[in-house]
N, C-alpha and C. Protein backbone atom coordinates (compact mmCIF):
# COMPACT_ATOMS: atom_id res chain seq x y z
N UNK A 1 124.27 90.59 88.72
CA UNK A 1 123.98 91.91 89.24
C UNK A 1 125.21 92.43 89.99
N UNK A 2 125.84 93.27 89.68
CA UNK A 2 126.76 94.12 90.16
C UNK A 2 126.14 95.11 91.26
N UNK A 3 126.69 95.42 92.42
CA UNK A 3 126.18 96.35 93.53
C UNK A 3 127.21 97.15 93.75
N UNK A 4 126.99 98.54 94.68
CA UNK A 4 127.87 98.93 95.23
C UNK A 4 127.57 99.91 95.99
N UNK A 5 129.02 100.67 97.02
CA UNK A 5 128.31 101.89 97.73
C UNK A 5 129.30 103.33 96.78
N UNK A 6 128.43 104.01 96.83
CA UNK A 6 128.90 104.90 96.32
C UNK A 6 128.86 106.51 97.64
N UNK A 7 130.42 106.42 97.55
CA UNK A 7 130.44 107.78 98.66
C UNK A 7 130.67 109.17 98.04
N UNK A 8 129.95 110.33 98.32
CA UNK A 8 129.86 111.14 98.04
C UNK A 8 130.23 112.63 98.87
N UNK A 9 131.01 113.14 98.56
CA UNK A 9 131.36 114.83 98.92
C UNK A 9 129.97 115.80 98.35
N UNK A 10 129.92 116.52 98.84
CA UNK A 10 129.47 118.24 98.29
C UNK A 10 129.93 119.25 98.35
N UNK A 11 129.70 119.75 98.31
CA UNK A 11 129.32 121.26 98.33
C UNK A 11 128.75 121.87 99.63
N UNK A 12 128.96 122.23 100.76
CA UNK A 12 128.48 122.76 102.12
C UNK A 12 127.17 123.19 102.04
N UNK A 13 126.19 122.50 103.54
CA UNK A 13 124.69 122.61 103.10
C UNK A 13 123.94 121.78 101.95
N UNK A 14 124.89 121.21 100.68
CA UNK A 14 124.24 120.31 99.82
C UNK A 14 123.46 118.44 100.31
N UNK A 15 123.96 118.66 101.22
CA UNK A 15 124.14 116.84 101.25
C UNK A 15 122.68 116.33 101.35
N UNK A 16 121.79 116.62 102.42
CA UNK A 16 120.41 116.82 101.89
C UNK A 16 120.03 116.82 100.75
N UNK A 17 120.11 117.72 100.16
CA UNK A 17 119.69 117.84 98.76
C UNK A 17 119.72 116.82 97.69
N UNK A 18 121.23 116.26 97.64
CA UNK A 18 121.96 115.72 96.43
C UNK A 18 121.41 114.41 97.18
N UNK A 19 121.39 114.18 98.52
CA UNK A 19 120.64 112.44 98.72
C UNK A 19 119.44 112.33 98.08
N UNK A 20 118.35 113.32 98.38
CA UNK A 20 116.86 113.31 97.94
C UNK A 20 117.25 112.89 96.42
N UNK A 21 118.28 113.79 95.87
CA UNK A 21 117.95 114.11 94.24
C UNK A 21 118.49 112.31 93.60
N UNK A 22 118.96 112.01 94.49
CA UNK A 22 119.81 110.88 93.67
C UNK A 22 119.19 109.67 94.11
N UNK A 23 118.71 109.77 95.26
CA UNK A 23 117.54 108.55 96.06
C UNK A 23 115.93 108.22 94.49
N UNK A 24 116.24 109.47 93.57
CA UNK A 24 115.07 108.80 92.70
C UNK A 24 115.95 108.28 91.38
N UNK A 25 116.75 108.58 91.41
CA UNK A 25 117.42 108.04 90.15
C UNK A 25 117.46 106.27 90.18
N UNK A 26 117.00 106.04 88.94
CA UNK A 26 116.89 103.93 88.90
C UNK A 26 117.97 103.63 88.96
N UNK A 27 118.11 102.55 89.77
CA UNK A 27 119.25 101.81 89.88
C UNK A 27 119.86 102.21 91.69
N UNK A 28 119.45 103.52 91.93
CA UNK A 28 119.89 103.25 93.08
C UNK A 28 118.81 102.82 94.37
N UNK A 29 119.65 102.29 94.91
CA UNK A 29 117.98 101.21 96.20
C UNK A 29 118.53 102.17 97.31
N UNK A 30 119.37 103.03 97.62
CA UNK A 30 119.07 103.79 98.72
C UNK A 30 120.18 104.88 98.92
N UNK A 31 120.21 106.20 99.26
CA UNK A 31 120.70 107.24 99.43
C UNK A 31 120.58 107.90 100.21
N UNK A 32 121.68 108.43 101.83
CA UNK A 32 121.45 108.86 102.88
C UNK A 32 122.05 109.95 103.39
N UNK A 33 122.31 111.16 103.85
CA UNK A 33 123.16 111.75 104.08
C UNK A 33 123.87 111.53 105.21
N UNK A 34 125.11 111.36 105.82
CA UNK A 34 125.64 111.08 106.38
C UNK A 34 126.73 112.28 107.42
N UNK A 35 127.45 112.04 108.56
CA UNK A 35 128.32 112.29 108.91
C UNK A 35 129.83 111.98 108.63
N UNK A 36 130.77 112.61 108.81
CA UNK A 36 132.30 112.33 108.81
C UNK A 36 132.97 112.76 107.23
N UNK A 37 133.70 111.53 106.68
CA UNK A 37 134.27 112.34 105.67
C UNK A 37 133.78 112.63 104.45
N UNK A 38 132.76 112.13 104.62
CA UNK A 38 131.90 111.93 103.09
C UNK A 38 130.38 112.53 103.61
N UNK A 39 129.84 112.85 102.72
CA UNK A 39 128.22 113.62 103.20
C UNK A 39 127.12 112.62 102.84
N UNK A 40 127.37 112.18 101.83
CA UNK A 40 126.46 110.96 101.40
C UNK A 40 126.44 109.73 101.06
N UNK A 41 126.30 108.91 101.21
CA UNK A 41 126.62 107.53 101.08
C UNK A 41 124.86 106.71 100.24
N UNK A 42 125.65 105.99 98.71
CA UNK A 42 124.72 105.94 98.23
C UNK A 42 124.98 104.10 97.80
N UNK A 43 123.92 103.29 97.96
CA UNK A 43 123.90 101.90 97.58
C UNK A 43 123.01 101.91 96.39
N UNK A 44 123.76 101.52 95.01
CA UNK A 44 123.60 101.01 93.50
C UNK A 44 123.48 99.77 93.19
N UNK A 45 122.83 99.29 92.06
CA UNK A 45 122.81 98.20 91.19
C UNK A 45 122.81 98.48 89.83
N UNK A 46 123.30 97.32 88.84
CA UNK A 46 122.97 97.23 87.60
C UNK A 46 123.69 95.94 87.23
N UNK A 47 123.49 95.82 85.79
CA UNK A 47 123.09 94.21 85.21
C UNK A 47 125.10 94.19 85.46
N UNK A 48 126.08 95.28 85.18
CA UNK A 48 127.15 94.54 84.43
C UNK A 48 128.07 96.19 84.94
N UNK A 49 129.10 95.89 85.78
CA UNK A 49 130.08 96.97 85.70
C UNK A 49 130.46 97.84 84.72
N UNK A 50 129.99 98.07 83.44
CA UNK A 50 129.69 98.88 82.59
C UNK A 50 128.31 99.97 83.21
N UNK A 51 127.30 99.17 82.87
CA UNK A 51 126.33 99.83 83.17
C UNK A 51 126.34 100.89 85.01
N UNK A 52 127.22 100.09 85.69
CA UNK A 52 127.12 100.77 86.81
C UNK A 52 128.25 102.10 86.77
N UNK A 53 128.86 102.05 85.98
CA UNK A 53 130.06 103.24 85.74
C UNK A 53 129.23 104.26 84.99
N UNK A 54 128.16 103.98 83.83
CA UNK A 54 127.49 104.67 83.15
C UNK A 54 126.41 105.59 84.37
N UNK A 55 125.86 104.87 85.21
CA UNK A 55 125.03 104.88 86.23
C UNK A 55 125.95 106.18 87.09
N UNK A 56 127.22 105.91 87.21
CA UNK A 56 127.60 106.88 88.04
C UNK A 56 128.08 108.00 86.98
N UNK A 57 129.04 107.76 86.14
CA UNK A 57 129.42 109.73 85.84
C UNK A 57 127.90 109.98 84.82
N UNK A 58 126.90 109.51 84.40
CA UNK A 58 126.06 110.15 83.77
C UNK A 58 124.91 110.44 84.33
N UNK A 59 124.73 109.65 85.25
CA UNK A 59 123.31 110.66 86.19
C UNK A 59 123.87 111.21 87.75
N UNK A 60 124.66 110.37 88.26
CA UNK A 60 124.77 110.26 89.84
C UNK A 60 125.66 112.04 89.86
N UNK A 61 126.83 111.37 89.59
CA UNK A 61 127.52 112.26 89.06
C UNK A 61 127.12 114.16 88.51
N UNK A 62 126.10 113.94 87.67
CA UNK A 62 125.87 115.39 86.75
C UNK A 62 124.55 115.91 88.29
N UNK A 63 124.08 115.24 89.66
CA UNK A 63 123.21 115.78 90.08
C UNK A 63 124.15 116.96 90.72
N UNK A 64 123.59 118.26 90.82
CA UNK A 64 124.34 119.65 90.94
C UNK A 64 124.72 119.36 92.84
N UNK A 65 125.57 119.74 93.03
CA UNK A 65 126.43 120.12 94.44
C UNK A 65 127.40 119.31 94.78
N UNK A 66 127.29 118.35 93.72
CA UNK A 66 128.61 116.88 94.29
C UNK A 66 130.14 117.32 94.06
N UNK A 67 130.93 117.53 94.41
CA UNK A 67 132.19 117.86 94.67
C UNK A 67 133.04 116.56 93.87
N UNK A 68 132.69 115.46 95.20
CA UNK A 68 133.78 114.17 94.66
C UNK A 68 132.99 112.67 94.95
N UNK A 69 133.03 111.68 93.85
CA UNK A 69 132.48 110.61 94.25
C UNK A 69 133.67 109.24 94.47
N UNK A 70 133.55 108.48 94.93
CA UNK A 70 134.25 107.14 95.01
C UNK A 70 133.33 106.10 94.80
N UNK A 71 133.45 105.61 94.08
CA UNK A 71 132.47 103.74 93.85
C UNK A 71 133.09 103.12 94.71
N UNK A 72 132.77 102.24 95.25
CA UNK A 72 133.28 101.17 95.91
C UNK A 72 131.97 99.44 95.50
N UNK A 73 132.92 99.04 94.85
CA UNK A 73 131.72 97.72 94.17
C UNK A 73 131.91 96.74 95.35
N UNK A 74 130.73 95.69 95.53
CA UNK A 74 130.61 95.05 96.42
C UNK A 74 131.32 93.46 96.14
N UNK A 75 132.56 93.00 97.00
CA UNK A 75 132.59 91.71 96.49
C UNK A 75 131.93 90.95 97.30
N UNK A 76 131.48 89.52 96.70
CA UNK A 76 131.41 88.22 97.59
C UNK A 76 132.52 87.39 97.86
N UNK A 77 133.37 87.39 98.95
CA UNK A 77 134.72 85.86 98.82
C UNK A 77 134.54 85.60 99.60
């Protein structure tokens, strides 16, 4: 299982929104809106770093007000 956090920009006034909208999409276990440089901060899973790249530019990604995303995958060392 591959994890990760995924940080998110908007669109001003969006960040609300785009957490709710993306908090139901599968695969992600939690989505919050946040303060500072990023508006939302979102924690993902899936079986295989493929699937989690698919996970982000094809659903996370296409939800309307997101500006800019960054993955950040989780290591264990």
């Amino acid at each position: 299982m591959v994890q990760a956090y995924i940080l998110i920009q908007t669109e001003v006034g969006k960040a609300a929104d785009v957490a709710s909208e993306i908090g139901t999409i599968s695969g992600v276990t939690q989505a919050d809106d946040v303060t500072g440089p990023y508006d939302v901060i979102v924690r993902a899973e899936a079986r295989s770093v493929d699937e989690l790249g698919k996970l982000v530019v094809a659903q996370i990604q296409a939800v309307d007000g997101i500006t800019r995303t960054l993955t950040c995958p989780i290591v264990h060392i």
